[in-house]
Protein backbone atom coordinates (compact mmCIF):
# COMPACT_ATOMS: atom_id res chain seq x y z
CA UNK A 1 12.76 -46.00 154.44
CA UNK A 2 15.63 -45.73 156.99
CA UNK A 3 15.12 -44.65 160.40
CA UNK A 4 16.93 -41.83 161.38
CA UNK A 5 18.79 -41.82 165.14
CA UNK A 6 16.80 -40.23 167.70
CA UNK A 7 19.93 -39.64 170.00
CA UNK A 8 22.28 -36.91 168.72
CA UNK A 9 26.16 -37.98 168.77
CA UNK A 10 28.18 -36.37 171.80
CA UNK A 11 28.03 -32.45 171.22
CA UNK A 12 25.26 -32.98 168.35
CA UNK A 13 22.27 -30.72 168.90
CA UNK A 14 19.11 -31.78 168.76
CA UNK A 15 16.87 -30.66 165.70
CA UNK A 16 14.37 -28.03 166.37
CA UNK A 17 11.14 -29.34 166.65
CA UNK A 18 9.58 -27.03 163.54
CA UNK A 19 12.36 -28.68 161.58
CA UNK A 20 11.37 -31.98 162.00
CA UNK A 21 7.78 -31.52 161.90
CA UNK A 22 8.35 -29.48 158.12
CA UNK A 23 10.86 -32.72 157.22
CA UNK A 24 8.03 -35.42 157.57
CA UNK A 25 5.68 -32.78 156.02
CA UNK A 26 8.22 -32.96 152.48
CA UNK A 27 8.21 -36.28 153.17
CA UNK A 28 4.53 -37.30 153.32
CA UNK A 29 4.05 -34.77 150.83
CA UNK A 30 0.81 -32.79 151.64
CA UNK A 31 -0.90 -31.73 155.09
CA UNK A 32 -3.71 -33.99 154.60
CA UNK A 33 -1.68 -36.91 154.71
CA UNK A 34 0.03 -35.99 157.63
CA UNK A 35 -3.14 -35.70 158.97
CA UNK A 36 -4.61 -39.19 158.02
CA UNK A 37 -1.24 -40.89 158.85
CA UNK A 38 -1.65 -39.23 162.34
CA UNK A 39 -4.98 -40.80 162.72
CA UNK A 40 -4.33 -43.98 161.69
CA UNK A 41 -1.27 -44.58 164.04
CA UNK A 42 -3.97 -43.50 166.89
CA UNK A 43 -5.57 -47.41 166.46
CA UNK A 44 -4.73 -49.62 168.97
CA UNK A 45 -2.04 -52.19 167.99
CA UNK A 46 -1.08 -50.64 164.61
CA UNK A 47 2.15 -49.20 164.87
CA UNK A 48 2.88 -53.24 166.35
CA UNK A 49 1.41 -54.45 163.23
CA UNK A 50 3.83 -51.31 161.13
CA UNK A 51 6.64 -52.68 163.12
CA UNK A 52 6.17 -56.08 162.42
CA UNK A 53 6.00 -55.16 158.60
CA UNK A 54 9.00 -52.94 158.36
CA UNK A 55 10.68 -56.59 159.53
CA UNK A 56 10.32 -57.50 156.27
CA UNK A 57 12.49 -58.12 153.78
CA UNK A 58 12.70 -55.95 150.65
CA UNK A 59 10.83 -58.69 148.50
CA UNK A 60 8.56 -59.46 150.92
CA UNK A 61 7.37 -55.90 151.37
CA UNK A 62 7.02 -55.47 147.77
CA UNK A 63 5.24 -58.20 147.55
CA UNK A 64 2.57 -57.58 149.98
CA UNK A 65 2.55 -53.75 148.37
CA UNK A 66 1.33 -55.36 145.34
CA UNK A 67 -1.30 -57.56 146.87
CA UNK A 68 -2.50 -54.23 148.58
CA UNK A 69 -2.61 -52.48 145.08
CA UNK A 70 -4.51 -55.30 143.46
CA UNK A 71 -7.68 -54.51 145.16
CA UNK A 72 -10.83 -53.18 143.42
CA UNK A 73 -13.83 -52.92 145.93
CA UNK A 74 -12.95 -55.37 148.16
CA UNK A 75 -12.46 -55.84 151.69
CA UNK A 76 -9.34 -57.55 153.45
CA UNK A 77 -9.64 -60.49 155.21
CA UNK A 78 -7.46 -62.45 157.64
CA UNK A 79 -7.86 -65.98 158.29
CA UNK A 80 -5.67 -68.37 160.06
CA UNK A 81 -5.01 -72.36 158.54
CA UNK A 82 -5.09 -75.26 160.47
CA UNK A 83 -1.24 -74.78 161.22
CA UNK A 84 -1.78 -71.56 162.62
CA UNK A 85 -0.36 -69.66 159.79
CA UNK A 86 -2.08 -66.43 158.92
CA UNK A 87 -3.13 -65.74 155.32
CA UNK A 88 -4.58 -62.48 153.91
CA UNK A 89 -7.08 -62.38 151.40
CA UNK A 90 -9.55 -60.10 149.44
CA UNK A 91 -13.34 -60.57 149.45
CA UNK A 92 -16.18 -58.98 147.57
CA UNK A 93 -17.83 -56.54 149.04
CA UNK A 94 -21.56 -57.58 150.01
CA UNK A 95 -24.12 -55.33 150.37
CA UNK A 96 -24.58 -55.99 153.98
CA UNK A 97 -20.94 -54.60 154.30
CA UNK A 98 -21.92 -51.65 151.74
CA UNK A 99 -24.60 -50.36 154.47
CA UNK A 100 -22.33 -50.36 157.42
């Protein structure tokens, strides 16, 4: 997705704030995911994380989107190698992780 300008050209106005707010809304699609993408981007450190990710190139995103889609009841996991590179991986679900 590209990222619009937030600073209007010389003699631009800005948009009205209604009209932005309905643009996301067609653009997320439904009020409820408004909603949850409003709480998510209230955990510390994630929009760094989103940032980081939108870095990425076009393969590489689509890529990770289809690790992401290839879960089935299990839980993401992050573990760094000896080299200090940082590899994601799934894990089943235990039932210790069930009860939390």
């Amino acid at each position: 997705m590209s990222q619009r300008s937030h600073d209007p050209s010389p003699g631009e106005e800005l948009p009205h704030p209604f009209d932005v707010i309905c643009e996301i809304l067609r653009d997320v699609g439904s009020l409820t995911r408004l909603i949850e993408i409003y709480y998510m981007v209230q955990e510390p450190g994630l929009l760094d994380i989103l940032s980081g990710l939108s870095a990425l190139s076009d393969d590489e995103r689509t890529k990770l989107k289809a690790f992401l889609e290839r879960r089935e009841q299990l839980l993401l996991r992050l573990r760094e190698d000896r080299r200090g590179a940082l590899i994601l991986e799934w894990r089943e679900e235990s039932e210790l992780d069930r009860s939390a």
